[in-house]
PDB file of N, CA and C in Angstrom:
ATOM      1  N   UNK A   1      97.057 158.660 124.241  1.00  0.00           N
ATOM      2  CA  UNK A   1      97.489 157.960 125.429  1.00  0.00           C
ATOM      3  C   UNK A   1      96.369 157.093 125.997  1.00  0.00           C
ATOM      4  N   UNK A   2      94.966 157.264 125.924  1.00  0.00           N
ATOM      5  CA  UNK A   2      94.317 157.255 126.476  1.00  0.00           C
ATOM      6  C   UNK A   2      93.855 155.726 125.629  1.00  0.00           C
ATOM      7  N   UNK A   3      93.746 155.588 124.511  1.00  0.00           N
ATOM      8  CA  UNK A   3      93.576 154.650 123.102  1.00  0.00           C
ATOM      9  C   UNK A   3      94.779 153.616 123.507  1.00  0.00           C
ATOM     10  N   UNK A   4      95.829 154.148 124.113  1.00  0.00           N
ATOM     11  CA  UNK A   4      97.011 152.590 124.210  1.00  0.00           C
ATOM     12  C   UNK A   4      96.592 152.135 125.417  1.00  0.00           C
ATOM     13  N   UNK A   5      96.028 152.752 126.887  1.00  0.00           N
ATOM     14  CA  UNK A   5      96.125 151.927 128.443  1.00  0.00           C
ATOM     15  C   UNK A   5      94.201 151.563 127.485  1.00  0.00           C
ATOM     16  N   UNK A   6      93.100 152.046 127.133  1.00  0.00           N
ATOM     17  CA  UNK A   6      92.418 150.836 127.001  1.00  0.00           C
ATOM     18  C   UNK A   6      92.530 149.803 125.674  1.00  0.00           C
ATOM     19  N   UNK A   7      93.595 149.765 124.999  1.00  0.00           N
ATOM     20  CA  UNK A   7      93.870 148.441 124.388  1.00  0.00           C
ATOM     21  C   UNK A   7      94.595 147.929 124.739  1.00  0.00           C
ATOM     22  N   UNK A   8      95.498 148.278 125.640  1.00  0.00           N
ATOM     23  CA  UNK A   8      96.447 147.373 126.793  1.00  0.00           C
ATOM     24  C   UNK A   8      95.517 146.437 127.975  1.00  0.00           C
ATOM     25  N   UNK A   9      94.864 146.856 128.250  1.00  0.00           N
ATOM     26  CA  UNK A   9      93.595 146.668 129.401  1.00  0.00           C
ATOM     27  C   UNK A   9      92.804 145.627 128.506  1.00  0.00           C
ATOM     28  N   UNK A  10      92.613 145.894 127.287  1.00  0.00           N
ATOM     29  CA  UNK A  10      91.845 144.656 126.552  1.00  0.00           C
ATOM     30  C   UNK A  10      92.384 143.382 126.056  1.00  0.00           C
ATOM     31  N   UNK A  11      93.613 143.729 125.760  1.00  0.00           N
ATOM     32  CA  UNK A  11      94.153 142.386 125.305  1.00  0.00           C
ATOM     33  C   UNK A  11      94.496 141.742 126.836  1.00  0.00           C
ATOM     34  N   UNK A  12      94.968 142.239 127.688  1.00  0.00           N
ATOM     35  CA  UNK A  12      95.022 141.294 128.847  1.00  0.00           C
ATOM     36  C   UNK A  12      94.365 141.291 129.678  1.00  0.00           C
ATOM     37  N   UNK A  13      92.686 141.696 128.985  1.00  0.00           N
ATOM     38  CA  UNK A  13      91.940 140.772 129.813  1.00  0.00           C
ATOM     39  C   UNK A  13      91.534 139.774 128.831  1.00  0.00           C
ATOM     40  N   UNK A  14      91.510 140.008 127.745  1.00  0.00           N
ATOM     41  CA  UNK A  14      91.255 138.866 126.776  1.00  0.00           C
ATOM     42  C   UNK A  14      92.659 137.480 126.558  1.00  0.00           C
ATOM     43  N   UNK A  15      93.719 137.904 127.559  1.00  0.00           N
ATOM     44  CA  UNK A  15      94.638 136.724 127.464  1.00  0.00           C
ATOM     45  C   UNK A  15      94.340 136.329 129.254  1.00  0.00           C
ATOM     46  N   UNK A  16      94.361 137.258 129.743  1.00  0.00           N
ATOM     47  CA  UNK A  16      93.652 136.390 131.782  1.00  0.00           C
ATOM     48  C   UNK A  16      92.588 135.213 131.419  1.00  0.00           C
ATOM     49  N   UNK A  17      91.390 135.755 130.416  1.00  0.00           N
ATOM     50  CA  UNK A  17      90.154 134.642 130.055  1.00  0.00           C
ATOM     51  C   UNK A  17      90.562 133.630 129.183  1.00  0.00           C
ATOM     52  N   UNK A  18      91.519 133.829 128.084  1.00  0.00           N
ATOM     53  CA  UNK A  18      92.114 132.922 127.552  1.00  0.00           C
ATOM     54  C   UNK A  18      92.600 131.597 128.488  1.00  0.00           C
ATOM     55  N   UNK A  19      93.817 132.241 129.358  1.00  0.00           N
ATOM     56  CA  UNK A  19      94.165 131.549 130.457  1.00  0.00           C
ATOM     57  C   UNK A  19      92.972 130.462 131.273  1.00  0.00           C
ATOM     58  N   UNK A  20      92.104 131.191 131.584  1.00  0.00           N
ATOM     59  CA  UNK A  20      91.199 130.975 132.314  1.00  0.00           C
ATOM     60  C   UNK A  20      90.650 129.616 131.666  1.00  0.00           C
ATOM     61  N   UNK A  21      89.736 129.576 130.592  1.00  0.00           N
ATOM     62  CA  UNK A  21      89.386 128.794 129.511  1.00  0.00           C
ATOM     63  C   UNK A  21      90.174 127.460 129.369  1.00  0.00           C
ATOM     64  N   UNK A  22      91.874 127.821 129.004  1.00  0.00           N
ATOM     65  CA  UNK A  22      92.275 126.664 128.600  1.00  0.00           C
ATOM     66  C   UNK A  22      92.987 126.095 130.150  1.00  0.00           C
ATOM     67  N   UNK A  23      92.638 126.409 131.123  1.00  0.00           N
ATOM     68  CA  UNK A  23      92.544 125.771 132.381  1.00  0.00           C
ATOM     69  C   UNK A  23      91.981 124.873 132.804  1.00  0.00           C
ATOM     70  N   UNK A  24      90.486 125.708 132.356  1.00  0.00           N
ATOM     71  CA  UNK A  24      89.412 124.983 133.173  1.00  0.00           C
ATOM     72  C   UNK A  24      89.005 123.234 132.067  1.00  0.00           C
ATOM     73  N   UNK A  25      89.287 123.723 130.762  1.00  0.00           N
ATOM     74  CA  UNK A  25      89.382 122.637 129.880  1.00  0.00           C
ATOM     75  C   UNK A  25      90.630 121.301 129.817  1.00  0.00           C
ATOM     76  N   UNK A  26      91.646 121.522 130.486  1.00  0.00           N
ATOM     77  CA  UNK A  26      92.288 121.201 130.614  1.00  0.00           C
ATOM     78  C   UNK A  26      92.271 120.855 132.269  1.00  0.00           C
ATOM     79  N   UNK A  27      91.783 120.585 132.783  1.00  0.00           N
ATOM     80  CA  UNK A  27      91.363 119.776 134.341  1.00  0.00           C
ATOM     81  C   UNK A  27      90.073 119.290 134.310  1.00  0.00           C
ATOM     82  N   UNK A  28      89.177 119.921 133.065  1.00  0.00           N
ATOM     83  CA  UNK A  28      88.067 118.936 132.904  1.00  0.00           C
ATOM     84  C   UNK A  28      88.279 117.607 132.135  1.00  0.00           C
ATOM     85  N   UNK A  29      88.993 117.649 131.492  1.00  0.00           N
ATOM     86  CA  UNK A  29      90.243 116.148 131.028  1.00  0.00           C
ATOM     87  C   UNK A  29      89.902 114.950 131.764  1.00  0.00           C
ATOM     88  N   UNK A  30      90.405 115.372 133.454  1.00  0.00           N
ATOM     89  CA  UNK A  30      91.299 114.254 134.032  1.00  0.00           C
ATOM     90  C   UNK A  30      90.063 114.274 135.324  1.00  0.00           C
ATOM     91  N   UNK A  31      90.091 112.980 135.993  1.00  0.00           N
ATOM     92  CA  UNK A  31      89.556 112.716 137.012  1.00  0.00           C
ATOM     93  C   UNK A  31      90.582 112.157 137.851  1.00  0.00           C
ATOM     94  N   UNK A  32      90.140 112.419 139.251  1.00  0.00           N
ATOM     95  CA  UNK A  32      90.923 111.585 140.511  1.00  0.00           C
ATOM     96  C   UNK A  32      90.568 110.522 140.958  1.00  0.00           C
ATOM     97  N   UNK A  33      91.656 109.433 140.865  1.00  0.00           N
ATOM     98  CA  UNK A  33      91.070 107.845 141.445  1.00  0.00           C
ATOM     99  C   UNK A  33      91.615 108.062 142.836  1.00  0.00           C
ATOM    100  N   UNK A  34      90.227 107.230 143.389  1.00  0.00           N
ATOM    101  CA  UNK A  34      90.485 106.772 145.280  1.00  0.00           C
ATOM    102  C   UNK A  34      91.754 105.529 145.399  1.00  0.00           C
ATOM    103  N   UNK A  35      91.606 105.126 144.281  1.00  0.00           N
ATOM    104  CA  UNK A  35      92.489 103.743 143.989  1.00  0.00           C
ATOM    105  C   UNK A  35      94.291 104.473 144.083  1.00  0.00           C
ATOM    106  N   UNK A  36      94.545 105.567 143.514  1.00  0.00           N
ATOM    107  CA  UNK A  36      96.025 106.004 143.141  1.00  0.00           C
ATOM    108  C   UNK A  36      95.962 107.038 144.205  1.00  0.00           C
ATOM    109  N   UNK A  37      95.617 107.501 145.495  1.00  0.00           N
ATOM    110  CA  UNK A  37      95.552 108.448 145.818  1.00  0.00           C
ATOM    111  C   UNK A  37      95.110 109.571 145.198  1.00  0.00           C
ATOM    112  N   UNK A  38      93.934 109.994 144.476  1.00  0.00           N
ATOM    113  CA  UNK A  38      93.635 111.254 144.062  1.00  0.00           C
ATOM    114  C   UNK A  38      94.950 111.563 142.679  1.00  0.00           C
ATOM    115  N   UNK A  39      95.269 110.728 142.042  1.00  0.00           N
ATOM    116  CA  UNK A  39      96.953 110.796 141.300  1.00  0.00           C
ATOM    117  C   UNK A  39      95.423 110.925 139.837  1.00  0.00           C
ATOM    118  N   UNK A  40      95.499 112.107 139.147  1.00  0.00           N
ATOM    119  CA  UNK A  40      94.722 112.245 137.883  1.00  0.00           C
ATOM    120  C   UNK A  40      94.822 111.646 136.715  1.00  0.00           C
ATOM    121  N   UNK A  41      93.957 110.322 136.610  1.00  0.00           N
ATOM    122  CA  UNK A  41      94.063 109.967 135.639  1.00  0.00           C
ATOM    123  C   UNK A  41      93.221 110.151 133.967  1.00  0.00           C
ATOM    124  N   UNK A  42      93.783 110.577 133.067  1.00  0.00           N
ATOM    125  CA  UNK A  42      92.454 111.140 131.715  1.00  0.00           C
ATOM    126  C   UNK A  42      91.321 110.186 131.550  1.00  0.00           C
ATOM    127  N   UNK A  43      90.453 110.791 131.542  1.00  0.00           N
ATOM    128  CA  UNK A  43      88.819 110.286 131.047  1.00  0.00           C
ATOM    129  C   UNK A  43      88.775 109.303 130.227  1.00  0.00           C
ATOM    130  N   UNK A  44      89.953 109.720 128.900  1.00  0.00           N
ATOM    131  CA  UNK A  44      89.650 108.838 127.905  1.00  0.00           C
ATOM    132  C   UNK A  44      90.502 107.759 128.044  1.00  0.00           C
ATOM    133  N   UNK A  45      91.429 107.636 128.930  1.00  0.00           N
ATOM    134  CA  UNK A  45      91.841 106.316 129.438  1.00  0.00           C
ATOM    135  C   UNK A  45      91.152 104.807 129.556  1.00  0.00           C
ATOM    136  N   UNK A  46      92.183 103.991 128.912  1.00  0.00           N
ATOM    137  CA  UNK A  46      91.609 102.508 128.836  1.00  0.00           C
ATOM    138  C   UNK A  46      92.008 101.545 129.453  1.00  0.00           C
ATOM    139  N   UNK A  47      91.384 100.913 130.554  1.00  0.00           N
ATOM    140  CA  UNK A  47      91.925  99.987 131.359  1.00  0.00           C
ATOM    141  C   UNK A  47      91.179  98.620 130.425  1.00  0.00           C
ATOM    142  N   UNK A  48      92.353  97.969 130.263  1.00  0.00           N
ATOM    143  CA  UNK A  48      91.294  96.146 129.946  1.00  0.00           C
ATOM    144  C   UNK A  48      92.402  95.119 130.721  1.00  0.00           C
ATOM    145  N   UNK A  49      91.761  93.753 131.068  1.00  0.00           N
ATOM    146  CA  UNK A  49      92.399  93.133 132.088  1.00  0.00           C
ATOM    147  C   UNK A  49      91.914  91.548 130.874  1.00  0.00           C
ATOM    148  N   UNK A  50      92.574  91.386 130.852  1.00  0.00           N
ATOM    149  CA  UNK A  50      92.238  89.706 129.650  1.00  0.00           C
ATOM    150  C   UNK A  50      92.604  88.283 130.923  1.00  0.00           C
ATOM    151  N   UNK A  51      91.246  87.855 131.258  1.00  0.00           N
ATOM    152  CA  UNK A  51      90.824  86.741 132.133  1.00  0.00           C
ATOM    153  C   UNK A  51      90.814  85.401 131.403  1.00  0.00           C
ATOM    154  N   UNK A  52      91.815  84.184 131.598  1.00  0.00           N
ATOM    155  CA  UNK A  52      91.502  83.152 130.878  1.00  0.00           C
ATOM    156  C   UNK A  52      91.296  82.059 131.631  1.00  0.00           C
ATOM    157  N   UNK A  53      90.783  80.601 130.949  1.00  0.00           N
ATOM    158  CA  UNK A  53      90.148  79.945 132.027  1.00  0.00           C
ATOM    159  C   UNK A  53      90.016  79.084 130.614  1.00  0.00           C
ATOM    160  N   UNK A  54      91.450  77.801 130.880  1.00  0.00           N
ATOM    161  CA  UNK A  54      91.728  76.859 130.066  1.00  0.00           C
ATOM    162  C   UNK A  54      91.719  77.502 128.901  1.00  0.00           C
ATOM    163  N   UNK A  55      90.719  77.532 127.694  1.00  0.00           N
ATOM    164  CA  UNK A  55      90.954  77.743 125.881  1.00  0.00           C
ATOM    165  C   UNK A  55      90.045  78.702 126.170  1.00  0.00           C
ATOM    166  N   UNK A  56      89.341  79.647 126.877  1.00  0.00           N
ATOM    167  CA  UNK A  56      88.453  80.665 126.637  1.00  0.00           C
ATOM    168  C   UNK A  56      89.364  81.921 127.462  1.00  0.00           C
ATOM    169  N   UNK A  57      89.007  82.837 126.660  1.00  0.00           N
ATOM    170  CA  UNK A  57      89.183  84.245 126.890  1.00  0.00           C
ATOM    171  C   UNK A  57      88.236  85.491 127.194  1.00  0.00           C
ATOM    172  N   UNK A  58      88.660  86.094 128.291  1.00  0.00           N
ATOM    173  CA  UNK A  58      87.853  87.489 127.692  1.00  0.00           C
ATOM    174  C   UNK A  58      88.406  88.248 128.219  1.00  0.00           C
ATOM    175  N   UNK A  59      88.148  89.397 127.272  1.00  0.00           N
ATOM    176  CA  UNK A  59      88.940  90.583 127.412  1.00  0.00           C
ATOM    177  C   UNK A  59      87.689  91.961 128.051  1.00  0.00           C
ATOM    178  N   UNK A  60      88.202  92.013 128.985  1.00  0.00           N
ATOM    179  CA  UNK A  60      87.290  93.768 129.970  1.00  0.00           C
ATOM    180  C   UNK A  60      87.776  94.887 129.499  1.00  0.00           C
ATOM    181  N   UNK A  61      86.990  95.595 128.834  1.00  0.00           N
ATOM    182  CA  UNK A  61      87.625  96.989 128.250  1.00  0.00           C
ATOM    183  C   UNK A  61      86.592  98.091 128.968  1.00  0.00           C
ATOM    184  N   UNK A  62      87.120  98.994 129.485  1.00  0.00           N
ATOM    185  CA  UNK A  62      86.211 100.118 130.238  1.00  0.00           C
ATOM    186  C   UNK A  62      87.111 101.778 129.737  1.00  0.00           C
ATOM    187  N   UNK A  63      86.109 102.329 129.411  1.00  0.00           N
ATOM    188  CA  UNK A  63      86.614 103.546 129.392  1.00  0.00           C
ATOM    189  C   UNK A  63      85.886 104.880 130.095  1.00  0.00           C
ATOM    190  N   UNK A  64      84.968 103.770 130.479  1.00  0.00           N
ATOM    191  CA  UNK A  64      83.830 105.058 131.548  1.00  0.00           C
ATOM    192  C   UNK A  64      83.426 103.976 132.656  1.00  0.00           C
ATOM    193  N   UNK A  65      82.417 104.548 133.620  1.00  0.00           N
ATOM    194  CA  UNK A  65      82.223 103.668 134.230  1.00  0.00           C
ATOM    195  C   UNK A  65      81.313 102.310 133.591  1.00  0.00           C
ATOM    196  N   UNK A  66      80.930 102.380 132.833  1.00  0.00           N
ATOM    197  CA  UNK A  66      80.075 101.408 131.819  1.00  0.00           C
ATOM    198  C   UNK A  66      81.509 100.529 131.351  1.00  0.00           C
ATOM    199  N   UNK A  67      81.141  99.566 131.832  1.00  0.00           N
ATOM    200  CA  UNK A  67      82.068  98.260 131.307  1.00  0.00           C
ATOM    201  C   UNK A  67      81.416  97.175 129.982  1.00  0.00           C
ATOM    202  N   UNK A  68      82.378  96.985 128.966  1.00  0.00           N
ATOM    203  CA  UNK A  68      82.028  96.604 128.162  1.00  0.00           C
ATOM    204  C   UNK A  68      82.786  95.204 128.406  1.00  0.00           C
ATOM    205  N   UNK A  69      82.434  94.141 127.684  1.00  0.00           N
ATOM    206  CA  UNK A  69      82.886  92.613 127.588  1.00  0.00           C
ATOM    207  C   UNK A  69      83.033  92.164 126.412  1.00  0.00           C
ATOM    208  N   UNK A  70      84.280  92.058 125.678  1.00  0.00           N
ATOM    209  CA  UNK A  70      84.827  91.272 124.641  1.00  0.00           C
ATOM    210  C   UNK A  70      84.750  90.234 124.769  1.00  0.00           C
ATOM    211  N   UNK A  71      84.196  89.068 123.541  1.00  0.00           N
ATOM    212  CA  UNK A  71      84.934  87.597 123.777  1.00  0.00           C
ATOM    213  C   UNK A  71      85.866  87.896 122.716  1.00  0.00           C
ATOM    214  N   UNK A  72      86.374  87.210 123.597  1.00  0.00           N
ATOM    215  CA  UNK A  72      88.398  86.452 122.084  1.00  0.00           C
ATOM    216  C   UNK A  72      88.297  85.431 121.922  1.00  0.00           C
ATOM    217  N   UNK A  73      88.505  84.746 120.353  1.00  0.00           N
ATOM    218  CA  UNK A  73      88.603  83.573 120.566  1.00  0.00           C
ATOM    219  C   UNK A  73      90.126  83.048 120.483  1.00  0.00           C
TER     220      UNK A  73
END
């Protein structure tokens, strides 16, 4: 009796930390923009905005705060 309540006791604490784990990994994902109200958008998200000006192009690609600059031709 004593062998089933502590392997009962172990597997659910080893599925509470499970839980726990794929929580905390799963909200480390996403950040909150001031822009959307706090609305979570993923990290690895890609905003680009393509600016033209007569026959030239460029394309803004950001996926962190470090902005990168494409030319197009």
């Amino acid at each position: 009796m004593k062998k089933k309540i502590s392997c009962a006791l172990t597997l659910a604490a080893f599925l509470i930390g499970g839980a726990i784990i794929y929580y905390s990994i799963s909200i480390s994902l996403y950040t909150a923009t001031e822009d959307l109200n706090e609305f979570p958008v993923p990290k690895n998200a890609e905003l680009a905005v393509l600016y033209m000006k007569g026959n030239n192009k460029i394309d803004l690609i950001t996926t962190t705060k470090q902005l990168e600059i494409l030319r197009v031709k």
